[in-house]
Protein backbone atom coordinates (compact mmCIF):
# COMPACT_ATOMS: atom_id res chain seq x y z
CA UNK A 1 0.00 0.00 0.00
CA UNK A 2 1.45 2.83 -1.17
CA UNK A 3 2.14 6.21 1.52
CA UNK A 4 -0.38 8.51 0.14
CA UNK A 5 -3.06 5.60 0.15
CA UNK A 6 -2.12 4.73 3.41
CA UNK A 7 -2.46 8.51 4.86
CA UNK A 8 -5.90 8.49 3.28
CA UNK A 9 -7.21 5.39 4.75
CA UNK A 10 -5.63 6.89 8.32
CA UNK A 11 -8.14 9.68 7.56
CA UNK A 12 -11.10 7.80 6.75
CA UNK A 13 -11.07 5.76 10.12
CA UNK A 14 -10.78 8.86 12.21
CA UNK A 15 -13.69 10.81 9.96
CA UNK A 16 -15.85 7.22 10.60
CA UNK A 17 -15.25 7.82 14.53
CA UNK A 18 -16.31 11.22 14.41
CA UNK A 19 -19.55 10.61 12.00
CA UNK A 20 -20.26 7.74 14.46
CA UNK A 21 -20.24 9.82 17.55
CA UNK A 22 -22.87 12.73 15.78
CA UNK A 23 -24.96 10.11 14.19
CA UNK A 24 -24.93 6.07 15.07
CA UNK A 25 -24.70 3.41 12.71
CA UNK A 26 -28.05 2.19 13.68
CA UNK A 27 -29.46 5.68 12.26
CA UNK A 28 -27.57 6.02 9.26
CA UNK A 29 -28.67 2.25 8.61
CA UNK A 30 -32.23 3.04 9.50
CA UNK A 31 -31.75 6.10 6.60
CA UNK A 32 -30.12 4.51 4.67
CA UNK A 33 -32.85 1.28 4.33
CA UNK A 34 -35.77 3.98 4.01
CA UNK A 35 -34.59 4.84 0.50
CA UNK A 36 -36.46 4.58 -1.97
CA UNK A 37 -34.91 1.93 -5.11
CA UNK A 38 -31.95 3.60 -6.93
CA UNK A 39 -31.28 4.36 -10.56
CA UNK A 40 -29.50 1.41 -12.31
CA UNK A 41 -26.02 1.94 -12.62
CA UNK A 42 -25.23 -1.30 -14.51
CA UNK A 43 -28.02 -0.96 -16.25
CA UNK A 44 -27.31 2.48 -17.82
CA UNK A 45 -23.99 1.07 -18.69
CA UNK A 46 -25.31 -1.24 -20.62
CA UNK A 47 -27.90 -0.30 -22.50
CA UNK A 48 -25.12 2.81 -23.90
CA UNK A 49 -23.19 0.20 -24.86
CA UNK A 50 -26.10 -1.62 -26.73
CA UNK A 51 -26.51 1.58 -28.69
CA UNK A 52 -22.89 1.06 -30.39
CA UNK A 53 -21.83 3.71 -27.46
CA UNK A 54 -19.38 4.49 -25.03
CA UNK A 55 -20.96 3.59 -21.35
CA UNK A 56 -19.30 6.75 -19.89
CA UNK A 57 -19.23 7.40 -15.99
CA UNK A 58 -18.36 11.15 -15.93
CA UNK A 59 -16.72 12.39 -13.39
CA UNK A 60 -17.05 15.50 -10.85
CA UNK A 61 -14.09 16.14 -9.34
CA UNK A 62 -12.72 19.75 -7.87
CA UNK A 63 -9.04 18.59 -7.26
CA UNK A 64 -6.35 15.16 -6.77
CA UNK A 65 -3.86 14.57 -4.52
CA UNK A 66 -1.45 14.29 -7.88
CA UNK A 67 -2.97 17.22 -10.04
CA UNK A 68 -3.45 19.59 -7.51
CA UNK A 69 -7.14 21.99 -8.63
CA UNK A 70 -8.85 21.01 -11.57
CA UNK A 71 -11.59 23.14 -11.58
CA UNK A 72 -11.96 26.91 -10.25
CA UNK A 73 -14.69 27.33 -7.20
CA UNK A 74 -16.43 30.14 -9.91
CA UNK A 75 -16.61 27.16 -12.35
CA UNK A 76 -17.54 24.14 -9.59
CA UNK A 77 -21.01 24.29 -9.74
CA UNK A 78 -22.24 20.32 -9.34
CA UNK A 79 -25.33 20.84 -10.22
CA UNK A 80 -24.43 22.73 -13.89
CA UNK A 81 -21.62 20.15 -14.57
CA UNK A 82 -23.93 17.06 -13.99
CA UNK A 83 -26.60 18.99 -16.35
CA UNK A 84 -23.74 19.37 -18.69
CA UNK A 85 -23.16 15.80 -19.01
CA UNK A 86 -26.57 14.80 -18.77
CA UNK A 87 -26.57 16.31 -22.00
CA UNK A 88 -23.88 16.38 -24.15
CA UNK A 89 -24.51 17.59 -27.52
CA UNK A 90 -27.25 16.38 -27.78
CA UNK A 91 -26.33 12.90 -29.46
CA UNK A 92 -23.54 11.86 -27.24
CA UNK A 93 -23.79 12.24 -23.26
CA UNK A 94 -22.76 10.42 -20.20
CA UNK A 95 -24.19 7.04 -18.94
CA UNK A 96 -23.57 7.95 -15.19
CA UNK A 97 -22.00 10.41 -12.81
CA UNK A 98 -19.14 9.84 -10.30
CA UNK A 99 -18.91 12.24 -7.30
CA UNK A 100 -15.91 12.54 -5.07
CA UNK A 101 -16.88 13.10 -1.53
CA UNK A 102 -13.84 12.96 -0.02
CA UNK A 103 -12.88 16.60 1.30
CA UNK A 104 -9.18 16.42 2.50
CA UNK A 105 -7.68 14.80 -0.49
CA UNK A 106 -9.90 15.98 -3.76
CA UNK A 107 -11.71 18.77 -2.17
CA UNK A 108 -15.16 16.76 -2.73
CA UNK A 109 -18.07 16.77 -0.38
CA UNK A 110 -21.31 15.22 -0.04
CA UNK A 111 -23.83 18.52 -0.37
CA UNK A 112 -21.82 17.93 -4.14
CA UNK A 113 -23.24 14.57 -4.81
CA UNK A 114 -26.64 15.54 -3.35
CA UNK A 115 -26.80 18.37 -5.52
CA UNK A 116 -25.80 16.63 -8.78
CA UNK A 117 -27.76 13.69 -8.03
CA UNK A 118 -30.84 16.03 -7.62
CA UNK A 119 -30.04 17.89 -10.82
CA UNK A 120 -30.45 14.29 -13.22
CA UNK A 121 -31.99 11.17 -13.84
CA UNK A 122 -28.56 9.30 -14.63
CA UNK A 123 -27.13 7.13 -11.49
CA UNK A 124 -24.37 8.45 -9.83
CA UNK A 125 -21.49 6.71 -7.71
CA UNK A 126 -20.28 7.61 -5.11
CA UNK A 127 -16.55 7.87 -5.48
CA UNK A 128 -14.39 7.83 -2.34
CA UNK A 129 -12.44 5.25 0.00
CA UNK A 130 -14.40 3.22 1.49
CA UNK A 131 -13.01 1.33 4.66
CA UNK A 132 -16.57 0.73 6.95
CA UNK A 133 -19.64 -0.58 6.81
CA UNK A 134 -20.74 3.25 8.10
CA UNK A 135 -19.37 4.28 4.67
CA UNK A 136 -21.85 2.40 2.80
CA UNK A 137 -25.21 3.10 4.75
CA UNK A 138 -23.83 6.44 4.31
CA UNK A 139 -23.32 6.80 1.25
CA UNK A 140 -27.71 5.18 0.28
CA UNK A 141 -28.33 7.43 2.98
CA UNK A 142 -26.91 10.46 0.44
CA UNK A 143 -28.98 9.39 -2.23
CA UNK A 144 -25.92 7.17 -4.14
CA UNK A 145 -26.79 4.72 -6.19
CA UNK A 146 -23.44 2.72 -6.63
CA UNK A 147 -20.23 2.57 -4.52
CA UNK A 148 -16.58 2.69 -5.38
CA UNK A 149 -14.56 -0.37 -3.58
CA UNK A 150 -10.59 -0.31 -3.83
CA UNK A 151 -9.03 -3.56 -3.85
CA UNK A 152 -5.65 -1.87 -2.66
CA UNK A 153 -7.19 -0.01 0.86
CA UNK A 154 -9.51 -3.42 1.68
CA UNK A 155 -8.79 -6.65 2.89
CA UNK A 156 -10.93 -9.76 1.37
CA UNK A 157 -13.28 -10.14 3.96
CA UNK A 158 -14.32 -6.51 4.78
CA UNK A 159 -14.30 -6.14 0.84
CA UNK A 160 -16.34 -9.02 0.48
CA UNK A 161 -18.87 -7.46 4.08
CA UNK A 162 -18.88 -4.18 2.23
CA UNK A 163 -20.28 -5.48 -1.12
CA UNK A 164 -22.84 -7.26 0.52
CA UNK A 165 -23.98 -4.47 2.55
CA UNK A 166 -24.45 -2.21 -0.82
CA UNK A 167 -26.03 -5.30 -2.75
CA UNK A 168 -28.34 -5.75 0.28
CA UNK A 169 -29.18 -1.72 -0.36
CA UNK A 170 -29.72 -2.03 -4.11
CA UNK A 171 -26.70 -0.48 -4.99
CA UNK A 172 -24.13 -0.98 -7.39
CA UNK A 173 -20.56 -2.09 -6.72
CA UNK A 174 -17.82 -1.31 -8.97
CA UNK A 175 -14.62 -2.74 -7.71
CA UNK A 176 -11.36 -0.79 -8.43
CA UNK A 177 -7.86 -3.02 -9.14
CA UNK A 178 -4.66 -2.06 -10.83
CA UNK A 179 -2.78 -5.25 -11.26
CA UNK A 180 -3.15 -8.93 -11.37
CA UNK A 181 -3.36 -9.84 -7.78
CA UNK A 182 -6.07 -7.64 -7.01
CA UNK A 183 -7.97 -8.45 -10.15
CA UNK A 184 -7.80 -12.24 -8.81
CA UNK A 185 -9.72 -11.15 -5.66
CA UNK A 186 -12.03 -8.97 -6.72
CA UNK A 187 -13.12 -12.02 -9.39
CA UNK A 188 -14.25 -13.29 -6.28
CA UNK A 189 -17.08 -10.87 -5.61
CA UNK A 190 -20.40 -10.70 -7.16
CA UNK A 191 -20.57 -7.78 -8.75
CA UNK A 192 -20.09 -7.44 -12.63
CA UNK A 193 -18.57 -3.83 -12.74
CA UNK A 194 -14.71 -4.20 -12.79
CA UNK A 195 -12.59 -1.21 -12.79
CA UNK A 196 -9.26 -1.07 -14.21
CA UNK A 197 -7.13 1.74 -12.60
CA UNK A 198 -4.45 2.91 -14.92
CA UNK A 199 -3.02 5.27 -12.44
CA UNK A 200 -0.33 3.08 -10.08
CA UNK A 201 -1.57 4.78 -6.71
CA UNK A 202 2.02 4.20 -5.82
CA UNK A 203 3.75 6.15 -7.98
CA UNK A 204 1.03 8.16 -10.14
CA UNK A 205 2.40 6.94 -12.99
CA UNK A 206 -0.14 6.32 -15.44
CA UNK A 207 -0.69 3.61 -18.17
CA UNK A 208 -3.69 2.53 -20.33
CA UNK A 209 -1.70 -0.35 -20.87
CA UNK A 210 -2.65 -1.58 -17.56
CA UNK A 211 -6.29 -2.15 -19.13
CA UNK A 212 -4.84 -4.12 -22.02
CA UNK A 213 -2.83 -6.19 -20.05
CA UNK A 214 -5.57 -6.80 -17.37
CA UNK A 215 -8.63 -7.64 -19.92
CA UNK A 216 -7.25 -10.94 -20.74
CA UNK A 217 -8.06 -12.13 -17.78
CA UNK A 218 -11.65 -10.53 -17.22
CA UNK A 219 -14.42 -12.95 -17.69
CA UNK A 220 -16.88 -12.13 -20.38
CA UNK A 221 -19.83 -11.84 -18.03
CA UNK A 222 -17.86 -9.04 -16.25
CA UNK A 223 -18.33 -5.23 -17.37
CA UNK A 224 -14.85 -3.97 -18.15
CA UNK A 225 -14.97 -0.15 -16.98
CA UNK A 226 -10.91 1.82 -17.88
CA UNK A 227 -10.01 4.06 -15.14
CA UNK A 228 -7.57 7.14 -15.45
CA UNK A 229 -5.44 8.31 -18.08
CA UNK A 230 -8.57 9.02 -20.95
CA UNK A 231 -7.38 11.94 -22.23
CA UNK A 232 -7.49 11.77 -26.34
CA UNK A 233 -9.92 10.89 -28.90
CA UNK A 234 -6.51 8.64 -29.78
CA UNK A 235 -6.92 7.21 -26.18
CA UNK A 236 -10.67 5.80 -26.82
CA UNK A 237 -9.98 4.58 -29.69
CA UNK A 238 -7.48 2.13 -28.65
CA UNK A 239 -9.13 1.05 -26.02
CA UNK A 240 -12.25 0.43 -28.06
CA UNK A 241 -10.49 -1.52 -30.69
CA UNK A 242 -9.62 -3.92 -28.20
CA UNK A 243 -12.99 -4.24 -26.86
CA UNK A 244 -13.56 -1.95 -23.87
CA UNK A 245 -16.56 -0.08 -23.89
CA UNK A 246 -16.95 1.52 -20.18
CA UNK A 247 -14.95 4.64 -19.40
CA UNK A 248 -14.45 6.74 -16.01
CA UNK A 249 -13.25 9.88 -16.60
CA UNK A 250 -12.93 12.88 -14.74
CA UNK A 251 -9.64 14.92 -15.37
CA UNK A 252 -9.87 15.60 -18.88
CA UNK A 253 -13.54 16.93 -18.69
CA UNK A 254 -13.26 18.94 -14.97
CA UNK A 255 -10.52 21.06 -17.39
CA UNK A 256 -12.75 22.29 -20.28
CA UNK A 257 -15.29 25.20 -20.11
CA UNK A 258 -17.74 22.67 -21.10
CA UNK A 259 -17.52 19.50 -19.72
CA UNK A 260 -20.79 17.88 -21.32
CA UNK A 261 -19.26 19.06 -24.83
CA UNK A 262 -15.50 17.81 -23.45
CA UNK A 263 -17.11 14.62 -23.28
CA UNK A 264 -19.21 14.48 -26.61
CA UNK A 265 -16.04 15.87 -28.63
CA UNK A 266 -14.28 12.81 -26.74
CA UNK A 267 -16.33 9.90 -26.99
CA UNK A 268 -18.64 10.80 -30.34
């Protein structure tokens, strides 16, 4: 586990102790089971995909640990950005949203994810580090409709506790590796959505290679979703030739004036 990831996960324990003393697990669970059903993550996915499309999960994201600010405070308006890729240009717009909520790290927060969530009809995931079951009643209890697992910050049998907790809530799991050995356990969990991390959280480095290299290995049942890295029209079409069809991307889009048309001069 690399320093940065492990400095992060230090974090997360000490926010869960502090949520847990202002509002008990048993409440957040009771919230978080009220819910009404969530928008289908998978689902949405798939049925871009169907259409000849990219399945893209676009991402709202303020700042990174590596990249420093992405996106001015003037310009970081959730809401507006989620519109923007709700829509596109019209033809070509994302499958899903991603929402960082962590604060410390990427500047995210959970009013963001409320607000974007409440803007659109596409599911949204709720991207952060996940290291308690608290995390995941949490995060239904926000209105989430998927969560983000990270092979590299979770053991096998918490990951394994945590994806049953969010299957149990109707939500989504997509399960985040970056080489082999983590790609062998998270083959052991249910859930179909696979992320490929191209971005070594050790050393930042980043290669869509990692994807390629990875696939070969990914049962055909399994959704295939590229992490990191998307930056070029060049970029997608690579990784399309060889068959993957599900892109997170955040960087490349939080840049542009537009993000919506970012993404529809990107993917269309």
């Amino acid at each position: 586990m690399s320093d940065i990831l492990e400095k992060i996960i230090a974090v997360k324990h000490e926010e869960i102790a502090a949520a847990q003393k202002r509002l008990p697990l048993s409440a957040v669970r009771a919230d978080a089971e009220s819910r009404v059903l969530t928008r289908d993550f998978e689902g949405a996915l798939r049925a871009k995909i169907a259409q000849g499309q990219a399945g893209v999960i676009a991402e709202i994201k303020k700042a990174s640990p590596s990249k420093g600010l992405l996106r001015a405070d003037a310009q970081f308006i959730p809401a507006d950005i989620a519109q923007s890729y709700a829509q596109g240009d019209g033809r070509t717009s994302a499958a899903c949203l991603s929402v960082l909520t962590d604060r410390q790290f990427f500047q995210g927060g959970v009013d963001y994810l409320k607000q974007a969530r409440a803007s659109v009809d596409l599911p949204v995931l709720r991207k952060d580090f996940m290291v308690a079951p608290y995390h995941i009643y949490e995060s239904r209890a926000m209105g989430a409709d998927a969560v983000l697992l990270i092979a590299a910050a979770l053991d096998d049998a918490l990951m394994a506790e945590l994806e049953a907790i969010a299957l149990s809530l109707d939500m989504a799991v997509l399960v985040e590796v970056h080489d082999a050995h983590e790609l062998e356990r998270a083959l052991r969990l249910k859930t179909p959505l696979l992320g490929i991390n191209n971005r070594n959280l050790r050393t930042f480095e980043t290669r869509l290679q990692t994807t390629l290299e990875l696939q070969k290995h990914i049962p055909p049942e399994r959704l295939l979703v590229t992490e990191s890295g998307i930056a070029t029209a060049a970029d997608v079409q690579l990784l399309r030739e060889a068959g993957v069809h599900a892109f997170l991307v955040g960087e490349a889009f939080m840049r542009a004036p537009e993000p919506g048309l970012a993404l529809a001069q990107l993917f269309g």
